[in-house]
N, C-alpha and C. Protein backbone atom coordinates (compact mmCIF):
# COMPACT_ATOMS: atom_id res chain seq x y z
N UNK A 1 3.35 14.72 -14.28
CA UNK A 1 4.31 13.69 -14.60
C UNK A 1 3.62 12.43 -15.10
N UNK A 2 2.48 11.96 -14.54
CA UNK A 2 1.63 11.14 -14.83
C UNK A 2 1.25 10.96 -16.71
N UNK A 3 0.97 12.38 -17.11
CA UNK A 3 0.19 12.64 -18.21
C UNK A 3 1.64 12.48 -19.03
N UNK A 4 2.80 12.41 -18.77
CA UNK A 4 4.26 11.98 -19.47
C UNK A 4 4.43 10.48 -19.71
N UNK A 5 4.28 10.06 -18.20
CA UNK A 5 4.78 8.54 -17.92
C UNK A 5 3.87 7.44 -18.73
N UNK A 6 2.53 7.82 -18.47
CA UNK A 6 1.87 6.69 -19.30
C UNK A 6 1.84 6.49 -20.76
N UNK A 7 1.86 6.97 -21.70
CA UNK A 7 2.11 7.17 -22.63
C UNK A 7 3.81 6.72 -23.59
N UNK A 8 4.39 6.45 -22.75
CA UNK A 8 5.70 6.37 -22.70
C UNK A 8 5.97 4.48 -21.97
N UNK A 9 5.22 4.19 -21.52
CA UNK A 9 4.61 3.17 -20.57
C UNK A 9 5.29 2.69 -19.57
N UNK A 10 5.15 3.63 -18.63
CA UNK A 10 6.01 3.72 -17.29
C UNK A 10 4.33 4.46 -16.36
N UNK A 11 4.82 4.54 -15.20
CA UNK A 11 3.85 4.81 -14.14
C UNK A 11 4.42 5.08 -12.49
N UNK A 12 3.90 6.27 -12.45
CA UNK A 12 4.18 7.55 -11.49
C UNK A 12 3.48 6.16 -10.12
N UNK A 13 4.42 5.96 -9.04
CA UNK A 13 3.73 5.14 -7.78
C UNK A 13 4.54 6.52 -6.74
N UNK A 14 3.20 7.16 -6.19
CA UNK A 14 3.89 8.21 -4.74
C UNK A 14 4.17 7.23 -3.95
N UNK A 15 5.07 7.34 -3.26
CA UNK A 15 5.82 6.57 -1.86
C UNK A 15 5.37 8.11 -0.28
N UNK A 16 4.34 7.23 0.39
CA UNK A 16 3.98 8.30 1.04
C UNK A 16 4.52 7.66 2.39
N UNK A 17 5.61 8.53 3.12
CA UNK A 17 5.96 8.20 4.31
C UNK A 17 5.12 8.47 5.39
N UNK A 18 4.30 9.60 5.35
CA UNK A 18 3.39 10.23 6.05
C UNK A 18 4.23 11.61 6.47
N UNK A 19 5.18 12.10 5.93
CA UNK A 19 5.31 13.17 6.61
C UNK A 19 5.71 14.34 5.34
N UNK A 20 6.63 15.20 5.22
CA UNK A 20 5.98 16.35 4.96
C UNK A 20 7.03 16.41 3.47
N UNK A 21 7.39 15.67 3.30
CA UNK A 21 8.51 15.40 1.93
C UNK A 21 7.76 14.60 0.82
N UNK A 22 7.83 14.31 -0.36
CA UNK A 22 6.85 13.94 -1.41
C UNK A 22 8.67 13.25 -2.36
N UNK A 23 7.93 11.99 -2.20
CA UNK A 23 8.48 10.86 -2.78
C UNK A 23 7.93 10.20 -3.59
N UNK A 24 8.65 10.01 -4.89
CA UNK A 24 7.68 9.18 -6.00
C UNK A 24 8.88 8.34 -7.02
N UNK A 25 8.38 7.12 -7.47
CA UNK A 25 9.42 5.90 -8.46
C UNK A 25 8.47 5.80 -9.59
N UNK A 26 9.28 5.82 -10.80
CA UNK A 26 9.03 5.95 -11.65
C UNK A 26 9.25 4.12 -12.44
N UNK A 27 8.13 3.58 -13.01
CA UNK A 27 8.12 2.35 -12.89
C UNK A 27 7.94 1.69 -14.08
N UNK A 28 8.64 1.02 -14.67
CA UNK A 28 7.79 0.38 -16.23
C UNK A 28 6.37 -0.38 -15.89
N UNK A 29 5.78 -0.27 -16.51
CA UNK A 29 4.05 -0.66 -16.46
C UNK A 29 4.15 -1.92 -16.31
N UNK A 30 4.59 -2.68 -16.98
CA UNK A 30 4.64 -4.21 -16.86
C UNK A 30 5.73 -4.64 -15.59
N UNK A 31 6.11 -3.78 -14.81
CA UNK A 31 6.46 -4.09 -13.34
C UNK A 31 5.70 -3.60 -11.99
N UNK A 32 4.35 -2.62 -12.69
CA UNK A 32 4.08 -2.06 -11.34
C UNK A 32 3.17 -3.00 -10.24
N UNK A 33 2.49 -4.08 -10.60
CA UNK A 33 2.21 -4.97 -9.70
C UNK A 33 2.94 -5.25 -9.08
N UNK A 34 4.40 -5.67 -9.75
CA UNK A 34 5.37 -6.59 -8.83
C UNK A 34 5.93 -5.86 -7.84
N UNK A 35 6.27 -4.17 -7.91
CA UNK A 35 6.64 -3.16 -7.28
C UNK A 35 5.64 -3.12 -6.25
N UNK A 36 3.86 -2.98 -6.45
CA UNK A 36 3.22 -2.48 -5.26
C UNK A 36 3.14 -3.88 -4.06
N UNK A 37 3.35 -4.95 -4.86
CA UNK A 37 3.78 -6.07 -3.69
C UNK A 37 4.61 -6.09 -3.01
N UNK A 38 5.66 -6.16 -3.61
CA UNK A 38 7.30 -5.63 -3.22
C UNK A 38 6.68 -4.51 -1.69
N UNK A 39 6.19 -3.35 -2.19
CA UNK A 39 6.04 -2.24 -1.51
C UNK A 39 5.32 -2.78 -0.44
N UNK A 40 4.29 -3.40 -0.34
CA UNK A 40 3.25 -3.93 0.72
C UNK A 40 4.23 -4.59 1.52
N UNK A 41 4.60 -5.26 1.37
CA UNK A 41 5.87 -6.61 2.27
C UNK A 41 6.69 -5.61 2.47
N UNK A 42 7.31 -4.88 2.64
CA UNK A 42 7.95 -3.45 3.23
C UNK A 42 7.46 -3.15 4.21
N UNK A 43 6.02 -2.42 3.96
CA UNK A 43 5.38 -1.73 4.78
C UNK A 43 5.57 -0.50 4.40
N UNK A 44 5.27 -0.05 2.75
CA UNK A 44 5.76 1.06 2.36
C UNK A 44 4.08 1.33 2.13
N UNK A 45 3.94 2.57 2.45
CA UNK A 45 2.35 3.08 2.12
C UNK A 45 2.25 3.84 0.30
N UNK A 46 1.81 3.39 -0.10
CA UNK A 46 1.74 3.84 -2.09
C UNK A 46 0.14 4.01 -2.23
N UNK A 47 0.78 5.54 -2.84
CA UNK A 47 -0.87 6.13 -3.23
C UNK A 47 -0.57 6.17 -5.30
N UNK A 48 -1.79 6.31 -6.14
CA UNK A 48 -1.93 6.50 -7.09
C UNK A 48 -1.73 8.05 -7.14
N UNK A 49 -1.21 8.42 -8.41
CA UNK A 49 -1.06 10.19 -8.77
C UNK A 49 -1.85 10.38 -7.97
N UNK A 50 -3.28 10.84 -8.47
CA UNK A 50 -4.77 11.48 -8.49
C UNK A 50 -4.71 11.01 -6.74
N UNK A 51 -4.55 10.20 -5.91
CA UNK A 51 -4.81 10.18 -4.57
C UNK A 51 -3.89 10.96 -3.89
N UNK A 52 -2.91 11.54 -4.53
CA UNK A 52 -1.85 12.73 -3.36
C UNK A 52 -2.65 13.81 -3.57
N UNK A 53 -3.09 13.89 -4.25
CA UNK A 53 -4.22 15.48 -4.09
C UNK A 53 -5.44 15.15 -3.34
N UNK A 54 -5.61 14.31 -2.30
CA UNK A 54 -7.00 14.21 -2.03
C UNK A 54 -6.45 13.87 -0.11
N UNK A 55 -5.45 13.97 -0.51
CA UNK A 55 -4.54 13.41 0.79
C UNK A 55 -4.84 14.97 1.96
């Protein structure tokens, strides 16, 4: 999905709850800072694509 989104200029952020379901927002590029802040002040845990495979 990654190799779609960027190119297109949007960007794949996984939303990892820690448990066994796979959640992901699909983001315009020129918002994803404001989103992974957003996400931090939540207390939402966000991995990059390439880091859910290493999980």
């Amino acid at each position: 999905m990654h190799a779609w989104a960027a190119p297109r200029g949007y960007q794949l952020i996984d939303l990892d709850d820690q448990d066994d379901a796979w959640h992901a927002v699909l983001v315009k590029a020129e918002y994803h800072d404001e989103f992974l802040a957003l996400s931090q002040a939540l207390g939402l845990r966000t991995r990059k694509p390439e880091q859910a495979y290493l999980d």
